[in-house]
C-alpha atoms as a PDB file:
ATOM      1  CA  UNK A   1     -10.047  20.662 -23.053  1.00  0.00           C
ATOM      2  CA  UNK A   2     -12.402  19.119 -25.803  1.00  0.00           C
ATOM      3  CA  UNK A   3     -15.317  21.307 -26.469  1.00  0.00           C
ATOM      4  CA  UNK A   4     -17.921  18.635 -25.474  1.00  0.00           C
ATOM      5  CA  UNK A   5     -15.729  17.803 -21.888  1.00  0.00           C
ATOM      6  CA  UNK A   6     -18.789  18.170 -18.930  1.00  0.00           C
ATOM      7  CA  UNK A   7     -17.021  17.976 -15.474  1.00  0.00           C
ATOM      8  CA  UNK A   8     -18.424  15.759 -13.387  1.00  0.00           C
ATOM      9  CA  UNK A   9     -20.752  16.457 -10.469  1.00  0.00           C
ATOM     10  CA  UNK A  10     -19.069  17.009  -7.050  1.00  0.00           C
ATOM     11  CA  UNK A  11     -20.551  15.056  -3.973  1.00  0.00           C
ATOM     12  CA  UNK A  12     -18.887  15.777  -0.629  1.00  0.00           C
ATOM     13  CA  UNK A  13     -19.030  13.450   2.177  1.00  0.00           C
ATOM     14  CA  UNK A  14     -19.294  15.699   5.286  1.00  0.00           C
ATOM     15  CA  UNK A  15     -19.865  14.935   8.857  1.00  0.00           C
ATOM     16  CA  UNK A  16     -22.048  17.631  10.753  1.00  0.00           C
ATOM     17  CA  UNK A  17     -23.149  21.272  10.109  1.00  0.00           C
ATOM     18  CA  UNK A  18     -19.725  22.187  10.078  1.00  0.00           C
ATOM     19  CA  UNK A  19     -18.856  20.117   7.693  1.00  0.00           C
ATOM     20  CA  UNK A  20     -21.467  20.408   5.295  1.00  0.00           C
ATOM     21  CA  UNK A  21     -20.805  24.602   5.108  1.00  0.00           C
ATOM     22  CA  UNK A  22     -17.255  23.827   4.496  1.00  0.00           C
ATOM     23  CA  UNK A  23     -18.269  21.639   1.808  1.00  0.00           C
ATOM     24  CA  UNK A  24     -20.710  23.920  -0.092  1.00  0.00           C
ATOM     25  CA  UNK A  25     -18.789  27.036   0.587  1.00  0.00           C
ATOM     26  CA  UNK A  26     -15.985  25.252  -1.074  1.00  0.00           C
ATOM     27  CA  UNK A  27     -17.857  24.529  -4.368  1.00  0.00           C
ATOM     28  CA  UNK A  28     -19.606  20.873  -3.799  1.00  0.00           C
ATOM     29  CA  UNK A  29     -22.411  20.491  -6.084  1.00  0.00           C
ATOM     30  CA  UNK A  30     -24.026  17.937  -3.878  1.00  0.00           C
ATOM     31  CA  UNK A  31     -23.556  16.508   0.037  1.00  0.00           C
ATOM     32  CA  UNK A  32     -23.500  13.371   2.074  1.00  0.00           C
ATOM     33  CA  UNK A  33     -24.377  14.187   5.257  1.00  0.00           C
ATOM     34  CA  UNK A  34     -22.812  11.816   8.012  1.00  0.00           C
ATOM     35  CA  UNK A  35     -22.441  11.117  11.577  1.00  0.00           C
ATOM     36  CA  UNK A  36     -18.941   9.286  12.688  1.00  0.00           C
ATOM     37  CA  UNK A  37     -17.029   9.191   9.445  1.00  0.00           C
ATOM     38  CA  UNK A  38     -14.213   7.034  12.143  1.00  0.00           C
ATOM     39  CA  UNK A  39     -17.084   4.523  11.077  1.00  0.00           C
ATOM     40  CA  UNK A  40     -17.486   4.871   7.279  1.00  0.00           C
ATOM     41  CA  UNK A  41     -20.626   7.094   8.279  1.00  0.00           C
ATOM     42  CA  UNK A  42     -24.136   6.760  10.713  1.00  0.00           C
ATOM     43  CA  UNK A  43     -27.603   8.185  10.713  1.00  0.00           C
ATOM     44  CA  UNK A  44     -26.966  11.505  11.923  1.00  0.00           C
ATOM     45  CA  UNK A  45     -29.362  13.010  14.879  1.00  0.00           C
ATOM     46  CA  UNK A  46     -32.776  14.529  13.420  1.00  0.00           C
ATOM     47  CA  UNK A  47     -31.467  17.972  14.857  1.00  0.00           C
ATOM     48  CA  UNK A  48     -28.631  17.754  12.557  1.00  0.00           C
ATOM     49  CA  UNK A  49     -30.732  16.985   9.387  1.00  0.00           C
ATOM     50  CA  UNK A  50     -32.866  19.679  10.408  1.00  0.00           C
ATOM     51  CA  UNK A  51     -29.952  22.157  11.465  1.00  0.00           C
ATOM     52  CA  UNK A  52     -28.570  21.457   7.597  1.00  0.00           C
ATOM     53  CA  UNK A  53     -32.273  21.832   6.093  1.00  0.00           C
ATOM     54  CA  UNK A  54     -31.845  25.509   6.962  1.00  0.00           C
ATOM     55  CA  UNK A  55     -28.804  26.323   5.568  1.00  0.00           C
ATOM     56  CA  UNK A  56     -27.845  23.874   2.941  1.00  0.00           C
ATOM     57  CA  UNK A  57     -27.229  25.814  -0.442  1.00  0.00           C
ATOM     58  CA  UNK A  58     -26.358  22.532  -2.472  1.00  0.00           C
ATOM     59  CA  UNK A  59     -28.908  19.082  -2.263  1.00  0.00           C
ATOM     60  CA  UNK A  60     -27.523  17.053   0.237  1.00  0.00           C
ATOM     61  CA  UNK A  61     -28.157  13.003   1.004  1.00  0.00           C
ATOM     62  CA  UNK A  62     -28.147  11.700   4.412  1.00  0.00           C
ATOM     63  CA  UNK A  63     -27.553   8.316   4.918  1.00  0.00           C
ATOM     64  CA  UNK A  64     -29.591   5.729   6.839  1.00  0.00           C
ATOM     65  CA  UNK A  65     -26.925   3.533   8.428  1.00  0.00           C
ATOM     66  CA  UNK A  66     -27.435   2.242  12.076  1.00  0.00           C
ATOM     67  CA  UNK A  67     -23.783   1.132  12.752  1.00  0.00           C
ATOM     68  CA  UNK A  68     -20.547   0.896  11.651  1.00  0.00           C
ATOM     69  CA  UNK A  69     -19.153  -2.603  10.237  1.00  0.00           C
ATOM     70  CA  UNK A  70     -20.741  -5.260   7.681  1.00  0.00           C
ATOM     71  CA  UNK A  71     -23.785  -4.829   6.099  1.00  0.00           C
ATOM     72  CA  UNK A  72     -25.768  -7.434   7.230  1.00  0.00           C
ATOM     73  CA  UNK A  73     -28.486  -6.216   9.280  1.00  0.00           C
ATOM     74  CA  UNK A  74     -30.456  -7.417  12.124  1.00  0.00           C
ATOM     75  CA  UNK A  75     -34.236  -7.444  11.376  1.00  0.00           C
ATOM     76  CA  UNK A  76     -34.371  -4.788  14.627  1.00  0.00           C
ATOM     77  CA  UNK A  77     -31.605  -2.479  12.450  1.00  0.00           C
ATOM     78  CA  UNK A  78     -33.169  -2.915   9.363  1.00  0.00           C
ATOM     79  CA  UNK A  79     -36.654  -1.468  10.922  1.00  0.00           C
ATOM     80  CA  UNK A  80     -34.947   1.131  12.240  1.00  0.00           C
ATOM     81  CA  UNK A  81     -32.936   2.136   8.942  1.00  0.00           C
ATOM     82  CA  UNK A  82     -37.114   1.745   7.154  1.00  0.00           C
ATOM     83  CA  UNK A  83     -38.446   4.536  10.151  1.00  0.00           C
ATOM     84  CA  UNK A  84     -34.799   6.294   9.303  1.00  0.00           C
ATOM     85  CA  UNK A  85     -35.734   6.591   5.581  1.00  0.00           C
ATOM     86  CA  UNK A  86     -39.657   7.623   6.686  1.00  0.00           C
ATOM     87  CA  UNK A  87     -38.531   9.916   8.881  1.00  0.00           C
ATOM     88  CA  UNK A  88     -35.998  11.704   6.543  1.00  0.00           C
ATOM     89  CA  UNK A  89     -38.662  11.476   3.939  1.00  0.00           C
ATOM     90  CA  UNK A  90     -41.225  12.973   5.571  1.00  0.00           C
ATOM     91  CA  UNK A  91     -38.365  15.978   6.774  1.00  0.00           C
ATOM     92  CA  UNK A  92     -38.183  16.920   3.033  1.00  0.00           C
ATOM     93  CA  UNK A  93     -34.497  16.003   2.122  1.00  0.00           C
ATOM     94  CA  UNK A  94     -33.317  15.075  -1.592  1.00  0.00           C
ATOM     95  CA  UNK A  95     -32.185  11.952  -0.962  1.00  0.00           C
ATOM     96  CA  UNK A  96     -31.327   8.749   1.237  1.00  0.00           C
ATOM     97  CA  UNK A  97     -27.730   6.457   1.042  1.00  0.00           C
ATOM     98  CA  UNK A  98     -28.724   2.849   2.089  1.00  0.00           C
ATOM     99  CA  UNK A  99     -27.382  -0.497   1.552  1.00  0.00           C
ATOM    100  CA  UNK A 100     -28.595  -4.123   2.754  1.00  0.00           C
ATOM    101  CA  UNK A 101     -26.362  -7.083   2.009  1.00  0.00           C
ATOM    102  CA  UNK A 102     -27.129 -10.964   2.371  1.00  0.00           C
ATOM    103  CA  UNK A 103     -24.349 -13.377   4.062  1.00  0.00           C
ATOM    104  CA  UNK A 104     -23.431 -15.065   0.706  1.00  0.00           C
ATOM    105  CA  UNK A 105     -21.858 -11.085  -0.601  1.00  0.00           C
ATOM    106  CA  UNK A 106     -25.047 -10.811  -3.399  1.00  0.00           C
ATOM    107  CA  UNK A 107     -27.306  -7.721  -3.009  1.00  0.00           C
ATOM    108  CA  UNK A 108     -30.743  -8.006  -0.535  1.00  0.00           C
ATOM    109  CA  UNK A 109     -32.744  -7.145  -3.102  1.00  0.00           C
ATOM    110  CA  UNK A 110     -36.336  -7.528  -0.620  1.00  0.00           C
ATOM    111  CA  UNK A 111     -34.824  -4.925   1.868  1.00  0.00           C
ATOM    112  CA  UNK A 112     -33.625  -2.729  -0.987  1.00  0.00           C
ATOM    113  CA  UNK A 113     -36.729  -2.583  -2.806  1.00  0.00           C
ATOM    114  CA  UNK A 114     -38.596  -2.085   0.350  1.00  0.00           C
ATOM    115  CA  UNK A 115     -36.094   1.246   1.279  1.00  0.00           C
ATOM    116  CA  UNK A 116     -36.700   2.210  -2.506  1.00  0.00           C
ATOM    117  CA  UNK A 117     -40.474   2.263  -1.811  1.00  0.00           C
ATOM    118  CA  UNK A 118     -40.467   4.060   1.807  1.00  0.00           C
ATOM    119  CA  UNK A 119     -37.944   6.613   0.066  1.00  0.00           C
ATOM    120  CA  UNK A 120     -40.669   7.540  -2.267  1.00  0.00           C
ATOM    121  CA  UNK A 121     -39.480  10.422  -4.572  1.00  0.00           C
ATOM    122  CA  UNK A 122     -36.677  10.927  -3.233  1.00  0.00           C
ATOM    123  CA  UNK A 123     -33.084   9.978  -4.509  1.00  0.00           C
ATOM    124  CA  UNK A 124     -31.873   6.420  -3.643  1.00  0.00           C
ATOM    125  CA  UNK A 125     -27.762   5.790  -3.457  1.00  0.00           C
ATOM    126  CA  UNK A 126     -26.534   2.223  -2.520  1.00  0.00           C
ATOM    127  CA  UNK A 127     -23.267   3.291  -0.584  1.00  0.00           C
ATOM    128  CA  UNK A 128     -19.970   1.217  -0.442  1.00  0.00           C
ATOM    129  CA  UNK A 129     -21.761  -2.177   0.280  1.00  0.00           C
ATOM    130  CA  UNK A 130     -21.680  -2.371  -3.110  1.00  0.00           C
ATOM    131  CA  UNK A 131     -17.977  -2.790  -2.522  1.00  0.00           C
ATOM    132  CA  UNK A 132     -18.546  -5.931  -0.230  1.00  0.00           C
ATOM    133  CA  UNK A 133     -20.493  -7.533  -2.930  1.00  0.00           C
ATOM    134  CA  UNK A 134     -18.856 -10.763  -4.114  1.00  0.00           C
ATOM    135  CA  UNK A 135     -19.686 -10.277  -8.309  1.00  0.00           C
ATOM    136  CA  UNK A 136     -19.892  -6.502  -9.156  1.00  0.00           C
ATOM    137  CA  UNK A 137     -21.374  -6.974 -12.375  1.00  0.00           C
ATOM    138  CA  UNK A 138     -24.556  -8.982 -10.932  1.00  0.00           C
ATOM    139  CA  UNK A 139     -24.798  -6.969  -8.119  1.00  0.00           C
ATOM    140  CA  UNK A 140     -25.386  -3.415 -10.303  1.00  0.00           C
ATOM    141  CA  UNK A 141     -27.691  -5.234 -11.987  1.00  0.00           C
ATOM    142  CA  UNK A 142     -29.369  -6.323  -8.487  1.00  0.00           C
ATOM    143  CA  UNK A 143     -29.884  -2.389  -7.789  1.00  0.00           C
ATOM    144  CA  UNK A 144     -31.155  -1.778 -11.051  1.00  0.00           C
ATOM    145  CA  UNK A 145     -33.920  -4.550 -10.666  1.00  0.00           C
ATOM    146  CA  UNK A 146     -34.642  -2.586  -6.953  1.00  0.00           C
ATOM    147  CA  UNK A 147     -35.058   1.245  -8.743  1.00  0.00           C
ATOM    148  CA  UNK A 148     -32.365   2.316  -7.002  1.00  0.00           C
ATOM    149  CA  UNK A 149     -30.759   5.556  -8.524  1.00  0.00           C
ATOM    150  CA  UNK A 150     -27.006   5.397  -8.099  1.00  0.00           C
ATOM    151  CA  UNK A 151     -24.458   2.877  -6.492  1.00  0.00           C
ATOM    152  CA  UNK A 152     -21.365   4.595  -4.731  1.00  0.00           C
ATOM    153  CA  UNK A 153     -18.131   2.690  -5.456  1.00  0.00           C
ATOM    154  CA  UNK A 154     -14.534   2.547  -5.492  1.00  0.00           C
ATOM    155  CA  UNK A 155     -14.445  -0.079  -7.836  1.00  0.00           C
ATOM    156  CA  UNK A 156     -13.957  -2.627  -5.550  1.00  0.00           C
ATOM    157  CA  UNK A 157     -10.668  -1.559  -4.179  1.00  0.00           C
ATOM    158  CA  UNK A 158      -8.936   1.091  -1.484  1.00  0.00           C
ATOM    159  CA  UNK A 159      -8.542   3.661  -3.983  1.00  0.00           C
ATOM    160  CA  UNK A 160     -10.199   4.597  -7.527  1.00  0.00           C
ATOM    161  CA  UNK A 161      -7.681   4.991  -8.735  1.00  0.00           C
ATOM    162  CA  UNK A 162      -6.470   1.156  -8.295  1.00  0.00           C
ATOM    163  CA  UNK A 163     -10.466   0.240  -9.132  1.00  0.00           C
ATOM    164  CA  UNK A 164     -10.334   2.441 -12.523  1.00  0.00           C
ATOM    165  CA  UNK A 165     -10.302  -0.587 -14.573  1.00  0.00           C
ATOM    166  CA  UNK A 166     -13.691  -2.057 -12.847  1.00  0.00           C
ATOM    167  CA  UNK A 167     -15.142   1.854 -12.642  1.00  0.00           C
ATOM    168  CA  UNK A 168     -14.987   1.792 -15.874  1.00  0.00           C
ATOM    169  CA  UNK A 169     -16.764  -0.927 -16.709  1.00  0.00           C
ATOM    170  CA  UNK A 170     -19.478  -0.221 -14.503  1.00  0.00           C
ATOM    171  CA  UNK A 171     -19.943   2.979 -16.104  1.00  0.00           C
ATOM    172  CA  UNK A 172     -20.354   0.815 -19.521  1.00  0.00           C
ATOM    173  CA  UNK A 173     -22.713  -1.648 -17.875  1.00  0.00           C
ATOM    174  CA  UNK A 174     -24.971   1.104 -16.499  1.00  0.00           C
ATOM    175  CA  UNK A 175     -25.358   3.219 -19.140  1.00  0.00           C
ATOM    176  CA  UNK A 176     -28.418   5.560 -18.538  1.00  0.00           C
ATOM    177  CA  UNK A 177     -30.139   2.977 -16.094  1.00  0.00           C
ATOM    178  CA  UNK A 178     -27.745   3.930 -12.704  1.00  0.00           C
ATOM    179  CA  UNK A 179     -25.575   6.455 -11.911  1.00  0.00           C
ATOM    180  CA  UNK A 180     -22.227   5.153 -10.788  1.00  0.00           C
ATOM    181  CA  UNK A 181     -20.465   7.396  -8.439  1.00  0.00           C
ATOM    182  CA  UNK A 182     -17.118   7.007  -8.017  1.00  0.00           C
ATOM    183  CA  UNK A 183     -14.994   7.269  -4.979  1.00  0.00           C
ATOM    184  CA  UNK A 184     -12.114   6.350  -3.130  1.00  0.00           C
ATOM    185  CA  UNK A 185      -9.321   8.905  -2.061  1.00  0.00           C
ATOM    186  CA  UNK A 186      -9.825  11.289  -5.093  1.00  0.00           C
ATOM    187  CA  UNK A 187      -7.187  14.356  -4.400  1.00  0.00           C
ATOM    188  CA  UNK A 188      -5.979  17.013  -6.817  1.00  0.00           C
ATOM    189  CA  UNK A 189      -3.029  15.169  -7.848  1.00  0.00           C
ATOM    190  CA  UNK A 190      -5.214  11.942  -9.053  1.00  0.00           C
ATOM    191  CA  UNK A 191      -8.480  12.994  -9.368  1.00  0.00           C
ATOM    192  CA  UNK A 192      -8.985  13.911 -13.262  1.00  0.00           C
ATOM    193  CA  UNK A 193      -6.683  10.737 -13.813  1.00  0.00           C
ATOM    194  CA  UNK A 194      -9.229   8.819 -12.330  1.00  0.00           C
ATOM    195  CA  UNK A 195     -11.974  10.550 -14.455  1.00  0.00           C
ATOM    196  CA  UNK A 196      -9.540  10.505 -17.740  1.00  0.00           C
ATOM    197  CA  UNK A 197      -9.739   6.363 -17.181  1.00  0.00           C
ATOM    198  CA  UNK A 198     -13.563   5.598 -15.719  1.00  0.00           C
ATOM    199  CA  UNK A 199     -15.796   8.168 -18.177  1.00  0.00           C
ATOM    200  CA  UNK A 200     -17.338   8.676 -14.657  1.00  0.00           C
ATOM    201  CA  UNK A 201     -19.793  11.489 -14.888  1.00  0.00           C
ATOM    202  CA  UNK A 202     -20.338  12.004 -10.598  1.00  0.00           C
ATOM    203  CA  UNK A 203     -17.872  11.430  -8.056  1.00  0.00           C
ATOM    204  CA  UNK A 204     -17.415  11.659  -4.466  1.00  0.00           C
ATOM    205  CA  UNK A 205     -14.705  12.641  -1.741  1.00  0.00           C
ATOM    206  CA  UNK A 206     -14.123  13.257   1.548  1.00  0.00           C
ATOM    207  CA  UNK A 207     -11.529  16.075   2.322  1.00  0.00           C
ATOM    208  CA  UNK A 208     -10.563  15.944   6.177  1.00  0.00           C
ATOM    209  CA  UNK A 209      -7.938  16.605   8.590  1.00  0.00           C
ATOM    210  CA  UNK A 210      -7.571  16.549  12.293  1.00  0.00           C
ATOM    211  CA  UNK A 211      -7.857  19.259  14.286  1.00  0.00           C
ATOM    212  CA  UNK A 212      -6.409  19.618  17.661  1.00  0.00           C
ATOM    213  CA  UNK A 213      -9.813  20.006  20.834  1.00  0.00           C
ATOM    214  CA  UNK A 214      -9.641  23.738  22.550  1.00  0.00           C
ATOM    215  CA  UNK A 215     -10.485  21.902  25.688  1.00  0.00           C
ATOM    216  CA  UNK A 216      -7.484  23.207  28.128  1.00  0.00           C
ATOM    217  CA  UNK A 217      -8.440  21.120  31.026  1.00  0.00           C
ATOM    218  CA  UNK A 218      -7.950  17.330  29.894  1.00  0.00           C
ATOM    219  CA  UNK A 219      -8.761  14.616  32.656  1.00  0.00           C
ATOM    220  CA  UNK A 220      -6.069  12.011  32.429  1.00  0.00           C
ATOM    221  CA  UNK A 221      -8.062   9.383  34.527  1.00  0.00           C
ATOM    222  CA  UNK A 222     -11.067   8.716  32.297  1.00  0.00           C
ATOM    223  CA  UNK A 223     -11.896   8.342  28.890  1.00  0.00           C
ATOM    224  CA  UNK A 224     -15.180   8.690  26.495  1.00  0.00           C
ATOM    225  CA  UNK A 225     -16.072   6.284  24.387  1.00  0.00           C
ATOM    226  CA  UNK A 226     -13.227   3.806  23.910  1.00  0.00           C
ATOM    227  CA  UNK A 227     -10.815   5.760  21.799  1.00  0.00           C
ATOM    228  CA  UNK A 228      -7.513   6.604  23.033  1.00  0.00           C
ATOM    229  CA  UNK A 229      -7.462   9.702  25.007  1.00  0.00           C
ATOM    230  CA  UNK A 230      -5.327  11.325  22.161  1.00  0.00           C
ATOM    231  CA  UNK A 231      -8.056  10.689  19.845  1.00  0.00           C
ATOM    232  CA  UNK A 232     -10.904  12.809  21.831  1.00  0.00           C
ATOM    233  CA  UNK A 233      -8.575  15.198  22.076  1.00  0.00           C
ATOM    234  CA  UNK A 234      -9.172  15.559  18.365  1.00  0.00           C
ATOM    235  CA  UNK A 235     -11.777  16.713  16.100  1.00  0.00           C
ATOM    236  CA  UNK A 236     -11.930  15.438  12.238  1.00  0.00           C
ATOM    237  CA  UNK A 237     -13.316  18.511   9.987  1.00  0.00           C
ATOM    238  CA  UNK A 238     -13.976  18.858   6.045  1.00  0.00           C
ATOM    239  CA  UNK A 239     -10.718  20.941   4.365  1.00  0.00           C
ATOM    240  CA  UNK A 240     -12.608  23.684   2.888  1.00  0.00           C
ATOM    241  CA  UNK A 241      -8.678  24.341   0.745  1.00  0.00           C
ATOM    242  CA  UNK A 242      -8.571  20.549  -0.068  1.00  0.00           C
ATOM    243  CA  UNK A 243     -12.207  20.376  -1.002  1.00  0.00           C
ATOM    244  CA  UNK A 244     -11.894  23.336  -3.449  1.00  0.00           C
ATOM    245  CA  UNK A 245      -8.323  22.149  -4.917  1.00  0.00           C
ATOM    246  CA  UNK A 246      -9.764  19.088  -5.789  1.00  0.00           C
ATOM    247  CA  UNK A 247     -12.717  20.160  -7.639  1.00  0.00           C
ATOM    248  CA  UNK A 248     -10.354  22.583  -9.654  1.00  0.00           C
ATOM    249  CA  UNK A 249      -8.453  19.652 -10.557  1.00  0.00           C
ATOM    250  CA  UNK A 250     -10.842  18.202 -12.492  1.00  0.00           C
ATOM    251  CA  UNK A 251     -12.225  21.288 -13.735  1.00  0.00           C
ATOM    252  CA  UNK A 252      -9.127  22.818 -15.205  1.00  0.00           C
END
């Protein structure tokens, strides 16, 4: 290992309590705290922020999304991701995930800046819109122009591993304005690859598997939700083993 090698900072992205003690207890230097990862990730409840206040170890980021799909927002969403970003504020957390797109792919820079300015102090990460954004290059520069901290990407593919090439030149392009975090299905057997080929200095995982419910009495008549009955019959957790394998990975 070269003597000046710093490994990179560790963000989990957890859903729940459960998942966020899994996480830290498994060496995460930082969270993303979630509701409905099934959906690429939702506001979680206030009790839940409040419930992870308490016995968070590590910073942790919560992110102000108010549905899953595109990120084109509703002026009724977008007021309630601004009283989201307030509220979490004012509950004392270390940081916000937010993004705001316009229909042409570029960057809303007005509703960015805006979530910026209700965030106040605290830390400000544009998540994986980024990755719907139809010209990367312009679109980092977009955040920059809004003060926004750090931009979560995969480099504009599946997998970081297929987006090194782009990663990479983010990480150029930024320089000490952003922090680029880089993402997208980082495991032990890729991860310091990925890191070998971007220069990345944070990035971000989410270590899950299925667990089957302890409910014994099933109803086979009605289901919750709109999932397959098989699916509420299963919970998705954080893989404390598969969170700490990958961080020695890149730490070796």
């Amino acid at each position: 290992m070269p003597q000046d090698f710093r490994p990179p900072l560790i963000e989990l992205c957890v859903e729940g309590i459960d998942g966020l003690l899994a996480a830290q207890t498994a060496g995460a230097d930082r969270i993303e705290l979630c509701a409905s990862l099934v959906e690429g990730g939702i506001t979680p409840s206030v009790g839940t922020v409040r419930a992870a206040l308490e016995l968070a170890t590590v910073p942790f980021h919560v992110i102000a999304r108010p549905r899953g799909g595109d990120f084109l927002y509703s002026e009724t969403e977008y007021h309630s991701m601004v009283a989201d970003v307030s509220a979490l504020r004012d509950l004392g957390v270390a940081g916000v995930v937010v993004g705001c797109l316009n229909a042409d792919g570029t960057i809303d820079e007005k509703r960015m800046s805006e979530l910026v300015q209700v965030a106040g102090g605290l830390n400000v990460t544009c998540h994986r819109a980024f990755d719907m954004t139809r010209d990367p290059a312009e679109a980092l520069e977009a955040l920059i122009r809004c003060k926004v901290g750090r931009v979560l990407t995969s480099g504009q593919r599946d997998t970081a591993l297929e987006g090194a090439d782009l990663l990479a030149n983010l990480v150029r392009q930024a320089g000490d304005r952003i922090i680029v975090l880089g993402c997208g299905g980082l495991a032990p057997e890729n991860i310091a690859e990925v890191l070998a080929k971007t220069g990345l200095t944070e990035m971000h995982f989410a270590a899950l598997k299925d667990v089957p419910s302890g409910m014994r009495y099933r109803n086979p008549h009605v289901g919750m939700g709109g999932t397959g009955l098989d699916r509420e019959y299963r919970t998705t957790v954080t893989d404390e083993a598969q969170v700490a394998a990958t961080i020695a990975a890149v730490r070796a």
